[in-house]
C-alpha atoms as a PDB file:
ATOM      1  CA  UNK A   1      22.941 -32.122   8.808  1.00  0.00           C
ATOM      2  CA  UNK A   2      20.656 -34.624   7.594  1.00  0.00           C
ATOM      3  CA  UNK A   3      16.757 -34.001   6.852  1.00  0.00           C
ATOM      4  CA  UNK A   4      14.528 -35.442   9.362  1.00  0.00           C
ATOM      5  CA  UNK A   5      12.850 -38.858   8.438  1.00  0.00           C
ATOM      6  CA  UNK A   6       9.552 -38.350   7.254  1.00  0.00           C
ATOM      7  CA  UNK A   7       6.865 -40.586   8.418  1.00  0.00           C
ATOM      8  CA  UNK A   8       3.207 -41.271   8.493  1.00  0.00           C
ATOM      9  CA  UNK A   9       0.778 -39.689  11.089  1.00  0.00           C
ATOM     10  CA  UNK A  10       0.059 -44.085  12.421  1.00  0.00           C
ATOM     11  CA  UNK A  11       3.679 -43.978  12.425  1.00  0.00           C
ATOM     12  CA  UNK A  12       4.462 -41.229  14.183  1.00  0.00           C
ATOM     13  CA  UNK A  13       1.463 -41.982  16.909  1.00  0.00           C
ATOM     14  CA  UNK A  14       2.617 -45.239  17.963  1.00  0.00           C
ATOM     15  CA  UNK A  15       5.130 -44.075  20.842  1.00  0.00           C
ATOM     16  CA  UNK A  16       2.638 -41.535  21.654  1.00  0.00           C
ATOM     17  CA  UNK A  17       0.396 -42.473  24.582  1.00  0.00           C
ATOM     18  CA  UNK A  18      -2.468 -40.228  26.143  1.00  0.00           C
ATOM     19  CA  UNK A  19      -3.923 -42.089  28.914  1.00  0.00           C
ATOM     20  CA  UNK A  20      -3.859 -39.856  32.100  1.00  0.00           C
ATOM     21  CA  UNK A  21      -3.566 -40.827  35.761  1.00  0.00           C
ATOM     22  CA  UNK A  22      -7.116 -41.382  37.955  1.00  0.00           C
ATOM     23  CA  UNK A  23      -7.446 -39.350  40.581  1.00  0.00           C
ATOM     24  CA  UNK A  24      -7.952 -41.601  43.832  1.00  0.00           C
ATOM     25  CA  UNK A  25     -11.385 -41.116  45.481  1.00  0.00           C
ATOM     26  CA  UNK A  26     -10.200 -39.975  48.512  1.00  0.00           C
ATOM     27  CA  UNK A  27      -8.101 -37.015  47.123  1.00  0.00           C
ATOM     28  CA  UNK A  28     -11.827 -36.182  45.310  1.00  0.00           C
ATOM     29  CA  UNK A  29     -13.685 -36.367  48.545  1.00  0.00           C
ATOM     30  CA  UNK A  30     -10.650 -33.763  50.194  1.00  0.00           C
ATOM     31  CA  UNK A  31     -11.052 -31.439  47.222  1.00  0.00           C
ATOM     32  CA  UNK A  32     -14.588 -31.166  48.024  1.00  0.00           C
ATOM     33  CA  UNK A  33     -14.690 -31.248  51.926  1.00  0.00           C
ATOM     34  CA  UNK A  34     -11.558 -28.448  51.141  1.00  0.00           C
ATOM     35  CA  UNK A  35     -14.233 -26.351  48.397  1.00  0.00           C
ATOM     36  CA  UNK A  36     -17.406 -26.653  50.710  1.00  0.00           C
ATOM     37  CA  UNK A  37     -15.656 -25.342  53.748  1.00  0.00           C
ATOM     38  CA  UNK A  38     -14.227 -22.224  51.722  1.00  0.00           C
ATOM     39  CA  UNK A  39     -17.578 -21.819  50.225  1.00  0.00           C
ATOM     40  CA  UNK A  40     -18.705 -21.705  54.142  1.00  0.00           C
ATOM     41  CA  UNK A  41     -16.056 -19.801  55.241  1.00  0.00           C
ATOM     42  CA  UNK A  42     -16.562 -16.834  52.562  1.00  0.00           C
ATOM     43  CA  UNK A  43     -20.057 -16.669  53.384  1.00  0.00           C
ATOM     44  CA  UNK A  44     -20.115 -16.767  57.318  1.00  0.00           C
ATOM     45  CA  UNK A  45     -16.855 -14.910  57.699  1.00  0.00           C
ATOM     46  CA  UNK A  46     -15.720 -12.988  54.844  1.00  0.00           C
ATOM     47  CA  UNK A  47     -19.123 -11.202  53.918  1.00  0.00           C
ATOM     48  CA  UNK A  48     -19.778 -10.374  57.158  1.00  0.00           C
ATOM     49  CA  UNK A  49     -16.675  -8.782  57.741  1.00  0.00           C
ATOM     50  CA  UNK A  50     -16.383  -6.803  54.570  1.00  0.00           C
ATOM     51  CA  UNK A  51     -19.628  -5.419  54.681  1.00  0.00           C
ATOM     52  CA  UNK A  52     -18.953  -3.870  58.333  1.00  0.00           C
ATOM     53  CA  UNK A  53     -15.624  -2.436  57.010  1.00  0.00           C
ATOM     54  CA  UNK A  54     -17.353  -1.288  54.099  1.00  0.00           C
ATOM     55  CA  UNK A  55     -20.193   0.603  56.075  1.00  0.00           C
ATOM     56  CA  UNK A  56     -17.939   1.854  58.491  1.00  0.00           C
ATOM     57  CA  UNK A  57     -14.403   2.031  57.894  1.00  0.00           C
ATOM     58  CA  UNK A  58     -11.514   2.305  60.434  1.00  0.00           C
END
């Protein structure tokens, strides 16, 4: 088996490409309609409820 070619780090990073993909806008605004509504949710429903089943349970 043959050793590997060795080449220099600008070499080697010239195939290499980094750039990620943008998120589209509206995908952002659904993430955060999705995150306030849980944050809502938790607070009007969830602690609510747990604190009743804590203080009294069934």
């Amino acid at each position: 088996m043959p050793a590997p070619e060795q080449t220099t780090p600008v070499q080697e990073g010239t195939y290499h490409s980094y750039v990620g993909h943008a998120i589209p806008w509206f995908l952002r605004l659904l993430w955060i309609i999705f995150w306030c509504y849980a944050a809502w949710y938790v607070v009007t429903g969830v602690l609510p409820a747990l604190d009743a089943e804590l203080l009294t349970p069934p």
